[in-house]
Protein backbone atom coordinates (compact mmCIF):
# COMPACT_ATOMS: atom_id res chain seq x y z
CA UNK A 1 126.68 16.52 143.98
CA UNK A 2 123.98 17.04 141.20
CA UNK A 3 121.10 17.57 144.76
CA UNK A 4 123.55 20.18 146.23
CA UNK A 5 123.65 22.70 143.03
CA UNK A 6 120.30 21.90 142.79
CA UNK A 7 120.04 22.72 146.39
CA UNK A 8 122.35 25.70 146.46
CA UNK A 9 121.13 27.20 142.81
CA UNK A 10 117.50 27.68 144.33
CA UNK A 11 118.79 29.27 147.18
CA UNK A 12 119.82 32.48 144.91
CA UNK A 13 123.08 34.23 144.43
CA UNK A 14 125.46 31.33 143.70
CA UNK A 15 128.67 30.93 142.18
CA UNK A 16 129.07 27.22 140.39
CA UNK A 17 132.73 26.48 139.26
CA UNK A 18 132.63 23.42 137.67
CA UNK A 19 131.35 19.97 139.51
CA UNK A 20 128.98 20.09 135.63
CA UNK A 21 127.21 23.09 136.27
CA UNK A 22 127.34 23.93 132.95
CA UNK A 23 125.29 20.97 132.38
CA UNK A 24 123.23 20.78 135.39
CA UNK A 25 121.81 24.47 134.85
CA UNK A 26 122.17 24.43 131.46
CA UNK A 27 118.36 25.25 131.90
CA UNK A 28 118.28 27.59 134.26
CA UNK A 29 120.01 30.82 132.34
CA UNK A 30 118.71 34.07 133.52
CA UNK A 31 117.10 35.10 130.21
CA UNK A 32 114.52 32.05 130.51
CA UNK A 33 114.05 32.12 134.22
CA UNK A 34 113.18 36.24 133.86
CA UNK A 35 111.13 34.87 130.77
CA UNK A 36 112.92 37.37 128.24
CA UNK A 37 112.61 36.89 124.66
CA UNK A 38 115.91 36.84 122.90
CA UNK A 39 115.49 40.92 121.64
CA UNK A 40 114.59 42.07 125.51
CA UNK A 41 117.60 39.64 126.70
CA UNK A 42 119.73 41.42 123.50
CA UNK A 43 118.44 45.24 124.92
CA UNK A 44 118.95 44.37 128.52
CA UNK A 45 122.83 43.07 128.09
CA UNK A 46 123.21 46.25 125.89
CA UNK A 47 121.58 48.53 128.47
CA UNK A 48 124.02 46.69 131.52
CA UNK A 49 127.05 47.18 129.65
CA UNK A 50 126.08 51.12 129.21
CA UNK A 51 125.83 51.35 132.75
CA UNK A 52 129.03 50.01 133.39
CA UNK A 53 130.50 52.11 130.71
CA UNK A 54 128.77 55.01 132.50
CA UNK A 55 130.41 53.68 136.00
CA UNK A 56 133.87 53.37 134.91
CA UNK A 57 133.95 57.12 133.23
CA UNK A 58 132.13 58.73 135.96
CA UNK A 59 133.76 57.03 138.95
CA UNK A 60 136.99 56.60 137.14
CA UNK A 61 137.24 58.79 134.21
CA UNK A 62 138.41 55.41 132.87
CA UNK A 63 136.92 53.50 129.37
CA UNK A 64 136.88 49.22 129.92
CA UNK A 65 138.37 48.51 126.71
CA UNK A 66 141.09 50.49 127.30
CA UNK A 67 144.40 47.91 127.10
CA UNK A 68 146.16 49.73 129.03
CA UNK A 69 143.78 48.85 132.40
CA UNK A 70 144.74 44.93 131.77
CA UNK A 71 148.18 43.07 131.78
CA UNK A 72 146.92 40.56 129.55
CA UNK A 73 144.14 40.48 126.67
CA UNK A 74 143.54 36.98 125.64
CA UNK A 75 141.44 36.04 122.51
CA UNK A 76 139.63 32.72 123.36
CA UNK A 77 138.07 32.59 119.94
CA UNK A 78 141.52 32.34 119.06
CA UNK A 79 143.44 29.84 121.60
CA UNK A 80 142.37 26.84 123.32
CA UNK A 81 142.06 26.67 126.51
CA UNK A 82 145.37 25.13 127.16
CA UNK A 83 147.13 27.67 125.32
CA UNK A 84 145.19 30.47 127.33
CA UNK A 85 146.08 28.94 130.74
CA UNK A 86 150.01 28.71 129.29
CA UNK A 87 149.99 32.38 128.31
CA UNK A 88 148.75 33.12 131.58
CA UNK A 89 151.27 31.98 133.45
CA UNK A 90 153.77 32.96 131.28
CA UNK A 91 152.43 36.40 131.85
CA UNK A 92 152.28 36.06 135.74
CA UNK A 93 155.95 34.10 136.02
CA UNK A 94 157.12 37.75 134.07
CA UNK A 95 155.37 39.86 135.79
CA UNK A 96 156.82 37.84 139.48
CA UNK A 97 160.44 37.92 138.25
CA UNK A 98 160.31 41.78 138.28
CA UNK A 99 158.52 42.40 141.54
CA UNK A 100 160.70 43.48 143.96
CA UNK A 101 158.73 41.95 147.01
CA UNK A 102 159.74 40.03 149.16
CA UNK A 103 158.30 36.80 148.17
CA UNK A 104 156.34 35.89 151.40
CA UNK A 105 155.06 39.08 151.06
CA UNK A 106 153.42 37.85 147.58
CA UNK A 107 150.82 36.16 149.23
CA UNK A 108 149.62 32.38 150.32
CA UNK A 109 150.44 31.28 147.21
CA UNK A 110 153.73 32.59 146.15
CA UNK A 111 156.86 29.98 146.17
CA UNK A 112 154.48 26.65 146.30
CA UNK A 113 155.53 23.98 144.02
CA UNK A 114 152.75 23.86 140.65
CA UNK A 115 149.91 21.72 140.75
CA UNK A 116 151.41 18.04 139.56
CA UNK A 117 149.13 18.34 136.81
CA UNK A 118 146.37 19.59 134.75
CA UNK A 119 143.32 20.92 136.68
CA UNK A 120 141.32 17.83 134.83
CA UNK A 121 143.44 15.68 136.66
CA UNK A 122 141.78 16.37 139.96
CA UNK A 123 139.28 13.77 142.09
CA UNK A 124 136.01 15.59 143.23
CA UNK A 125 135.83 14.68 146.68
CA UNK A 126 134.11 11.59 147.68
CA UNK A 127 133.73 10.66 143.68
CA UNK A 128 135.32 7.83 142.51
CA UNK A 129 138.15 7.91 139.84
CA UNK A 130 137.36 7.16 136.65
């Protein structure tokens, strides 16, 4: 697994979800590969999130903090993980009870049994179990 993030990391524009990314690239963050000092890295995150600020109110007249845009605001310097994931799908089971759609019309998803555990529970193919 490690060879094929390696692998797929110096190809470019990847998305890693788990398999220990986080540990694998842990070297690899954009500020040191673009060999920014931690005041450019500060000004260039500062200068990104203008432009999207600038995006959202010219294309959509719209600010990003505005609570109103989201169905749920979760503080995770607040709750765990675990407790984030459980809000969650609080939110979503609420927010399915008072759809009126159809529910194969909810998507691939809708009316499948939960997973039979936590997400931690799950083999990486051709791993063994610990």
């Amino acid at each position: 697994m490690r060879d094929i993030i390696t692998a797929a990391t110096a190809s470019g524009h990847v998305v890693i979800v788990g398999r220990g990314g986080q540990v694998l690239l842990a070297d690899k963050r954009d500020v040191r590969r673009e060999g920014l000092d931690t005041e450019a890295a500060r000004r260039r995150v500062q200068a990104k999130d203008q432009a999207r600020t600038r995006y959202m109110q010219t294309q959509y007249r719209s600010q990003h903090e505005d609570p109103h845009l989201y169905d749920l605001v979760i503080n995770t310097a607040v709750l765990d993980l675990d407790s984030a994931v459980d809000q969650i799908c609080l939110a979503l089971q609420g927010k399915a009870s008072r759809l009126s759609v159809p529910v194969e019309q909810l998507g691939p998803a809708a009316g499948l049994a939960p997973y039979p555990g936590k997400a931690a529970d799950f083999r990486v193919p051709g791993q063994p179990s610990s």
